[in-house]
C-alpha atoms as a PDB file:
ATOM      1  CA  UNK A   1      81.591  89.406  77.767  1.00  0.00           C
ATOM      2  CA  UNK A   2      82.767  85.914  78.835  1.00  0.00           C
ATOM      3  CA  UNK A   3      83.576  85.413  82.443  1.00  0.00           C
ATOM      4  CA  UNK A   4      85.347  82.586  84.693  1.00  0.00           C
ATOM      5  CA  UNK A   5      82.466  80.242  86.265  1.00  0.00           C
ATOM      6  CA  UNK A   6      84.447  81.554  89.788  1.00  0.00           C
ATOM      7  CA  UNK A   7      83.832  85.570  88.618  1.00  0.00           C
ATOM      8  CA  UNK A   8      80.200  84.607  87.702  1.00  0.00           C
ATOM      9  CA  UNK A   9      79.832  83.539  91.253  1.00  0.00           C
ATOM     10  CA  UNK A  10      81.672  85.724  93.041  1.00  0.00           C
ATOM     11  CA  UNK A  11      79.448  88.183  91.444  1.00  0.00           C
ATOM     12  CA  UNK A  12      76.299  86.762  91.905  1.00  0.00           C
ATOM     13  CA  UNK A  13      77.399  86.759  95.817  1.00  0.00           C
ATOM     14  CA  UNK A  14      77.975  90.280  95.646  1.00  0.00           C
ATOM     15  CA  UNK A  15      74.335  91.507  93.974  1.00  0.00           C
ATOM     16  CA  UNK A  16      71.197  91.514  94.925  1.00  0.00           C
ATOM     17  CA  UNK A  17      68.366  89.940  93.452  1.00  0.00           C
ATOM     18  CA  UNK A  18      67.255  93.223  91.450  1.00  0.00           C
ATOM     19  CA  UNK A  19      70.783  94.353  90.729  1.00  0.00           C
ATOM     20  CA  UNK A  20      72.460  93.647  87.431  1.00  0.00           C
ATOM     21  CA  UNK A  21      75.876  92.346  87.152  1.00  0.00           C
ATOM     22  CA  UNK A  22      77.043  95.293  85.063  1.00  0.00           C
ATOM     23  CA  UNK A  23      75.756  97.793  87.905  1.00  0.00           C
ATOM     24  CA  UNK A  24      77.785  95.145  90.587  1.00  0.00           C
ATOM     25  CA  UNK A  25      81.043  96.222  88.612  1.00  0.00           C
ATOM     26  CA  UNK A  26      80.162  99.843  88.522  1.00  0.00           C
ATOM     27  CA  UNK A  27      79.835  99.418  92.453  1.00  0.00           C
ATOM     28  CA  UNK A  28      82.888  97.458  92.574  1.00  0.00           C
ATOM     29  CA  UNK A  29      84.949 100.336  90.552  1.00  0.00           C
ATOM     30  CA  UNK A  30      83.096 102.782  92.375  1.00  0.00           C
ATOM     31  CA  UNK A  31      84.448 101.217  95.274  1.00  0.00           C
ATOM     32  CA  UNK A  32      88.303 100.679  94.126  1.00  0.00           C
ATOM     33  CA  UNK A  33      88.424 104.152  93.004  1.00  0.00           C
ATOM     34  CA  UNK A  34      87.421 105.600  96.450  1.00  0.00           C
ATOM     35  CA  UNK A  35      89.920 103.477  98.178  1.00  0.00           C
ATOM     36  CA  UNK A  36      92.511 104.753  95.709  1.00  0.00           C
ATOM     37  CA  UNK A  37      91.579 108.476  96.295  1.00  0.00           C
ATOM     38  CA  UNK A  38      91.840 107.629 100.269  1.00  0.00           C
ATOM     39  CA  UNK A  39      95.637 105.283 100.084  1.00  0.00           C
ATOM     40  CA  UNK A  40      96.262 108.279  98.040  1.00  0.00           C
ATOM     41  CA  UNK A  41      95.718 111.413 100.746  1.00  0.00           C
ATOM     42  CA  UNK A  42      96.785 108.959 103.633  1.00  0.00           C
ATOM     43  CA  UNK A  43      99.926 108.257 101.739  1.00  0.00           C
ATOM     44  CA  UNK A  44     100.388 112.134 101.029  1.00  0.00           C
ATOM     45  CA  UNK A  45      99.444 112.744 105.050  1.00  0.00           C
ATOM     46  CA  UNK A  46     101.779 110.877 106.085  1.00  0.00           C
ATOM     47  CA  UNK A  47     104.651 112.249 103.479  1.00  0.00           C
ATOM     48  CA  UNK A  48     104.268 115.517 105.381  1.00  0.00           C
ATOM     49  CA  UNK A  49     104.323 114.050 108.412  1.00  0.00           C
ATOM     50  CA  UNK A  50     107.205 112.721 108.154  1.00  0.00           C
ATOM     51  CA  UNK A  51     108.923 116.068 106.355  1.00  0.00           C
ATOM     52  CA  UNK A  52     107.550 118.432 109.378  1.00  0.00           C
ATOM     53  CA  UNK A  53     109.450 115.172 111.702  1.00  0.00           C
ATOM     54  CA  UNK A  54     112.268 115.512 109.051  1.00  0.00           C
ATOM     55  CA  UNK A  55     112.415 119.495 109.844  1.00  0.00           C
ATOM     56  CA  UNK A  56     112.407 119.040 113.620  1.00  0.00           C
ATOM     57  CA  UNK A  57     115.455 116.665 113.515  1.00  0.00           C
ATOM     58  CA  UNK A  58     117.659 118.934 111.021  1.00  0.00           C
ATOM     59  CA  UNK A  59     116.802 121.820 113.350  1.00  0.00           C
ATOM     60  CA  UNK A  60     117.655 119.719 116.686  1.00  0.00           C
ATOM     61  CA  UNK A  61     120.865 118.611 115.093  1.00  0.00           C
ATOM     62  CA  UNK A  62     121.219 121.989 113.846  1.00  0.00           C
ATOM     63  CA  UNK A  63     121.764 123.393 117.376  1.00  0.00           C
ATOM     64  CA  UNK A  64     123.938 120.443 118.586  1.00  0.00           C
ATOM     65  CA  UNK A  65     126.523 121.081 115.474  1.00  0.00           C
ATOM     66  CA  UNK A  66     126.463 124.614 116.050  1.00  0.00           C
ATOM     67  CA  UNK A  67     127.477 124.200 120.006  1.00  0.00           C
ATOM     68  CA  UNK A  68     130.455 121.518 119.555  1.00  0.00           C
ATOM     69  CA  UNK A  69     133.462 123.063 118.392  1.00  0.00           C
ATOM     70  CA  UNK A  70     134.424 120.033 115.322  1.00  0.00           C
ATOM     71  CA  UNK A  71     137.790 119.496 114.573  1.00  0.00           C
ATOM     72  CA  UNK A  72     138.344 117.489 111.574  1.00  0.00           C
END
């Protein structure tokens, strides 16, 4: 595999002395796919709390509609 003089650095930055650049990148996509799982159930946390807000609103405004007589 042929890497970018700036990767081959980058990496050696990132390993230790015993550590071999191909177990760096398994840490490294180790580590991306554990921030994915967690953007993931943040991103689905805060979808439902924004549909329970979502639910309080329509039932607020539910009340209000239902106390005004409209005339269109």
């Amino acid at each position: 595999m042929q890497l970018n003089e700036n990767v081959k650095v980058a990496l050696d930055r990132l390993k230790s002395s015993r550590d071999t650049y191909e177990q760096v990148i398994v840490n490294l996509i180790k580590v991306a796919e554990e921030c994915r799982r967690k953007e993931e159930a943040l991103l689905i946390e805060g979808c439902k709390v924004m549909a329970d807000d979502m639910i309080k609103l329509n039932e607020e405004w539910g009340v209000v509609s239902s106390d005004l007589d409209w005339e269109w």
